[in-house]
C-alpha atoms as a PDB file:
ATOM      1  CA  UNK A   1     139.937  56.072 137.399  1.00  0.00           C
ATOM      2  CA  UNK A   2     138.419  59.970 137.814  1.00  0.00           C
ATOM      3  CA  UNK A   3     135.266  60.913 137.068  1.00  0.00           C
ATOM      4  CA  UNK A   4     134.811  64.541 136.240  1.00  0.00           C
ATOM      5  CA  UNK A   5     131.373  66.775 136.068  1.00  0.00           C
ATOM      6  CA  UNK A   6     131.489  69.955 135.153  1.00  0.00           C
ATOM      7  CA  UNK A   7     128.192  72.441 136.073  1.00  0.00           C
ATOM      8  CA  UNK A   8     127.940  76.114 135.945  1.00  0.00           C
ATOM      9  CA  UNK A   9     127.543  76.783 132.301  1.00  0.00           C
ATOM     10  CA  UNK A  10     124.504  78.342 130.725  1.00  0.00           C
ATOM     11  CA  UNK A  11     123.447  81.396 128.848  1.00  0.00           C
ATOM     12  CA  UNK A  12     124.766  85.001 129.707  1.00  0.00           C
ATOM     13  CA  UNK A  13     125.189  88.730 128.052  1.00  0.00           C
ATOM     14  CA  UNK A  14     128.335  89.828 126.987  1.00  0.00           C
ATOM     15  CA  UNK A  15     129.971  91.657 130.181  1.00  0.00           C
ATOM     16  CA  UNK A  16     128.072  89.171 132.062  1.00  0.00           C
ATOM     17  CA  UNK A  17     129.888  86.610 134.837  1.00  0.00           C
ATOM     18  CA  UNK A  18     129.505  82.784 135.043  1.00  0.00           C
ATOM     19  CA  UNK A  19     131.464  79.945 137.153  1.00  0.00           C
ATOM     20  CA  UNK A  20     132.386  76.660 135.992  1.00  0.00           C
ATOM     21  CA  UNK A  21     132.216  73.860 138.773  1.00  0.00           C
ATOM     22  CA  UNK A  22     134.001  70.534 138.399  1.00  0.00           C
ATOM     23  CA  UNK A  23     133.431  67.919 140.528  1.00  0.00           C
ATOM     24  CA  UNK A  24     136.207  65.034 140.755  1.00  0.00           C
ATOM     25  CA  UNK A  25     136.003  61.290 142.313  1.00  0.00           C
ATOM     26  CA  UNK A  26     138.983  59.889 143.645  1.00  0.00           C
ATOM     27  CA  UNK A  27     141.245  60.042 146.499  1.00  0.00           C
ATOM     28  CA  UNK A  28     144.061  61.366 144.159  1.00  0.00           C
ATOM     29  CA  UNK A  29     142.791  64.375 143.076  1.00  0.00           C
ATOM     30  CA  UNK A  30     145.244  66.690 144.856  1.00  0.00           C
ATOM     31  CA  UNK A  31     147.951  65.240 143.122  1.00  0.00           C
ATOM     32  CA  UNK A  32     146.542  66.146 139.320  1.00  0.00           C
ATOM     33  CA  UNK A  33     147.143  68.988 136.988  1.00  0.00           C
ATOM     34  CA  UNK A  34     143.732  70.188 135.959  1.00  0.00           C
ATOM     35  CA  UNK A  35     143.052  71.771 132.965  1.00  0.00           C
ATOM     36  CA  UNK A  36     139.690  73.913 131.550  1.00  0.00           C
ATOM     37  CA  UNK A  37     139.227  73.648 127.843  1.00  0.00           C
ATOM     38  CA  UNK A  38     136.912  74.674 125.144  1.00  0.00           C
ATOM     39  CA  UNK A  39     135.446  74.211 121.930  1.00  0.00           C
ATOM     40  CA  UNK A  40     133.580  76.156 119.856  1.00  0.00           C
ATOM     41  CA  UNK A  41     131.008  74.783 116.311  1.00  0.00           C
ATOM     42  CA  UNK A  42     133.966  73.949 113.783  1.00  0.00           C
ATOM     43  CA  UNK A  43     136.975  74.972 115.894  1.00  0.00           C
ATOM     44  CA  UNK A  44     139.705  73.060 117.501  1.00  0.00           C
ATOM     45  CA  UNK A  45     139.730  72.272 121.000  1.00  0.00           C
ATOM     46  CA  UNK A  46     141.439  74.876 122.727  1.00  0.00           C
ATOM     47  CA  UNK A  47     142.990  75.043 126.118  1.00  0.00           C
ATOM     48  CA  UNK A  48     141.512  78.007 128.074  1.00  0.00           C
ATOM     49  CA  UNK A  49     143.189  77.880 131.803  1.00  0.00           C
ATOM     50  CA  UNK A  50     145.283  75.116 134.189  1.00  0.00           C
ATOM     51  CA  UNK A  51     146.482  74.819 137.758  1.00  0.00           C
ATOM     52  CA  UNK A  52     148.958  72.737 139.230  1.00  0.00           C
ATOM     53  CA  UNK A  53     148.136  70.628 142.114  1.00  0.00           C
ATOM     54  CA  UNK A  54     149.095  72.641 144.788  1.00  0.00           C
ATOM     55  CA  UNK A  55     146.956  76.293 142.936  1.00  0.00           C
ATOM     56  CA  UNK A  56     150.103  77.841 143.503  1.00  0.00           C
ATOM     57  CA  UNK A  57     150.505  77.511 139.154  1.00  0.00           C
ATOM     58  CA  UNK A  58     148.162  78.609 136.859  1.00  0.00           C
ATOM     59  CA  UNK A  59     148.316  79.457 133.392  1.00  0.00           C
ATOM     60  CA  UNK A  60     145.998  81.487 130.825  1.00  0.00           C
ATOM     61  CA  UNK A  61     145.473  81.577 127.265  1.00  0.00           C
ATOM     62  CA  UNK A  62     146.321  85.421 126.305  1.00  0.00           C
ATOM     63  CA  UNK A  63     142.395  85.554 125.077  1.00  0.00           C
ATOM     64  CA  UNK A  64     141.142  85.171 128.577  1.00  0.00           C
ATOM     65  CA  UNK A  65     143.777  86.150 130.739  1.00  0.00           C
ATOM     66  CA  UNK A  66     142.573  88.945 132.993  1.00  0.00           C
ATOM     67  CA  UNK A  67     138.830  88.009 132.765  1.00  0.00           C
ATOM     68  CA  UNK A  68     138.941  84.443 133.798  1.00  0.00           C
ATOM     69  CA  UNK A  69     140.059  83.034 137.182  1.00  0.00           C
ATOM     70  CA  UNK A  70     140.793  78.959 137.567  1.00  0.00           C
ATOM     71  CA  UNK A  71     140.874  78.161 140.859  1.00  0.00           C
ATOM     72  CA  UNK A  72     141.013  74.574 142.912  1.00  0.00           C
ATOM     73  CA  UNK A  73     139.516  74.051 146.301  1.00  0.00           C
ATOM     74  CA  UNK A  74     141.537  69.973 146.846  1.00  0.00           C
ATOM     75  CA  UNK A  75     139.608  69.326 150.143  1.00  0.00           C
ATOM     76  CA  UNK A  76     136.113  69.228 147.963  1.00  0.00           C
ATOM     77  CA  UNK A  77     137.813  67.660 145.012  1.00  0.00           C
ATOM     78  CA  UNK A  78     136.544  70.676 142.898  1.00  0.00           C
ATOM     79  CA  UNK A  79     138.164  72.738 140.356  1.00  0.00           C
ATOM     80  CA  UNK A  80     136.472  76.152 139.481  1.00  0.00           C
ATOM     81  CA  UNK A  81     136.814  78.307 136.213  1.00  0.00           C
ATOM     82  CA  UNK A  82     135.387  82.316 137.114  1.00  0.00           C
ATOM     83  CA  UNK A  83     134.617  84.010 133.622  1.00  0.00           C
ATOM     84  CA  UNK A  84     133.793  87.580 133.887  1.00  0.00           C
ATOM     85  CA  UNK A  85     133.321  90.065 131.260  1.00  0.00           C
ATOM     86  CA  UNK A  86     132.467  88.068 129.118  1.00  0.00           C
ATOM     87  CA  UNK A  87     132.524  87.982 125.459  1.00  0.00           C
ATOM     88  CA  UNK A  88     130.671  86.138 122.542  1.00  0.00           C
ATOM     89  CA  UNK A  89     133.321  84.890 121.352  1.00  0.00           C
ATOM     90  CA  UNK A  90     133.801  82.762 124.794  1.00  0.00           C
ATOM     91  CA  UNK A  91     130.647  80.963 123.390  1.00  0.00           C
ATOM     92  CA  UNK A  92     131.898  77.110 123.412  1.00  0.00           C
ATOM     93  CA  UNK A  93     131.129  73.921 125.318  1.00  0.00           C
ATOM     94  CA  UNK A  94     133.872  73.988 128.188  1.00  0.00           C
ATOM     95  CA  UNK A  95     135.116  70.716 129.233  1.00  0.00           C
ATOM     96  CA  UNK A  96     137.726  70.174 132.378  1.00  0.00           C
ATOM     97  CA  UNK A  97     140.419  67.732 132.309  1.00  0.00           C
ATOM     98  CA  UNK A  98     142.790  65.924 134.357  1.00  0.00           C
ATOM     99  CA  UNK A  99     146.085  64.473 134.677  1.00  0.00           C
ATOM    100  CA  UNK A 100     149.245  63.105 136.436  1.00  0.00           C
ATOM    101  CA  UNK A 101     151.233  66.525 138.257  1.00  0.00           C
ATOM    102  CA  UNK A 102     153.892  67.218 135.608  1.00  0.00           C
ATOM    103  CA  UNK A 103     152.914  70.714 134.497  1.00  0.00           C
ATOM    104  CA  UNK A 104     154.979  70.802 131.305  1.00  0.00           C
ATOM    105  CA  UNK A 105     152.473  70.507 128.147  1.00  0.00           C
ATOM    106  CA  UNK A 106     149.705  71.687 130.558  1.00  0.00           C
ATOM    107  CA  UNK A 107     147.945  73.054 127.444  1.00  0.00           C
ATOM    108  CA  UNK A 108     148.057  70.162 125.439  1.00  0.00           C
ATOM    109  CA  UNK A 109     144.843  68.305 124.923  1.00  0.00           C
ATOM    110  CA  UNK A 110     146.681  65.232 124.633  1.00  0.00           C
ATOM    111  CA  UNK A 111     148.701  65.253 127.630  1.00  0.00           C
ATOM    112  CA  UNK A 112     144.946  64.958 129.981  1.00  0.00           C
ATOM    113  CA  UNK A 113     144.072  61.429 130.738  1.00  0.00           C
ATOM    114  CA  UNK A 114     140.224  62.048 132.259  1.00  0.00           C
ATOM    115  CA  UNK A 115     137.722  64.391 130.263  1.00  0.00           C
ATOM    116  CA  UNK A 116     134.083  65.514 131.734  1.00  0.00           C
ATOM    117  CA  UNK A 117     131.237  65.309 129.930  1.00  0.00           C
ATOM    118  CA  UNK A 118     131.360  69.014 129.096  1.00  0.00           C
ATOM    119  CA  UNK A 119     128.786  72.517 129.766  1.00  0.00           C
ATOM    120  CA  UNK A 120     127.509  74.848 126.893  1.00  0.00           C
ATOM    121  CA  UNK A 121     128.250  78.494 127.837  1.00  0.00           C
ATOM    122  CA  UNK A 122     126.347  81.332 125.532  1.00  0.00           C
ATOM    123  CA  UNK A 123     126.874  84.676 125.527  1.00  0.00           C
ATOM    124  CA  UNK A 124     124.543  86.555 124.058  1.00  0.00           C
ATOM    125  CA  UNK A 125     125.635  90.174 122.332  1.00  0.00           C
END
């Protein structure tokens, strides 16, 4: 079992920076794929970034790549998301996610075993 807790998340102005924190228990935690995804008031869940186990993969949705960074630091079981310039339309609750270290379907909702509770991020126009 993993327990995940994300923190970070609050309000900010579009152009503005913010950086997602998740926390995982375990001892396995190096092994997993993790995943950052969002959803936004009457949208689908959608898969925002993901890194392999190793950071050495990562992968973007095309409507944050170049102002978000997902990064992993395995020795504090922590996963980071850094959103800069950001945009309105980034307003969602972001949730992180784990699962086993295939990295095929690394977007897919479905394919993430553990969930955290989830953070509200704002931006403000």
């Amino acid at each position: 079992q993993v327990q995940l807790v994300e923190s970070g998340g609050g309000l900010a102005q579009a152009g503005g920076s913010l950086r997602l924190s998740c926390a995982a228990s375990g001892r396995t935690f190096s092994s997993y794929t993790m995943g950052w995804f969002r959803q936004a008031p009457g949208k689908e869940r959608e898969c925002v970034a993901a890194i392999n186990w190793s950071g050495h993969s990562t992968y973007y949705a095309d409507s944050v790549k170049g102002r978000f960074t997902i990064s992993r630091d395995n020795a504090k079981n922590t996963v980071y998301l850094q959103m800069n310039s950001l945009k309105p339309e980034d307003t969602a609750v972001y949730y992180c996610a784990a699962r086993g270290s295939l990295w095929f379907n690394r977007c897919d909702y479905r394919a993430y075993d553990y969930w955290g509770q989830g953070t509200q991020v704002t931006v403000s126009s």
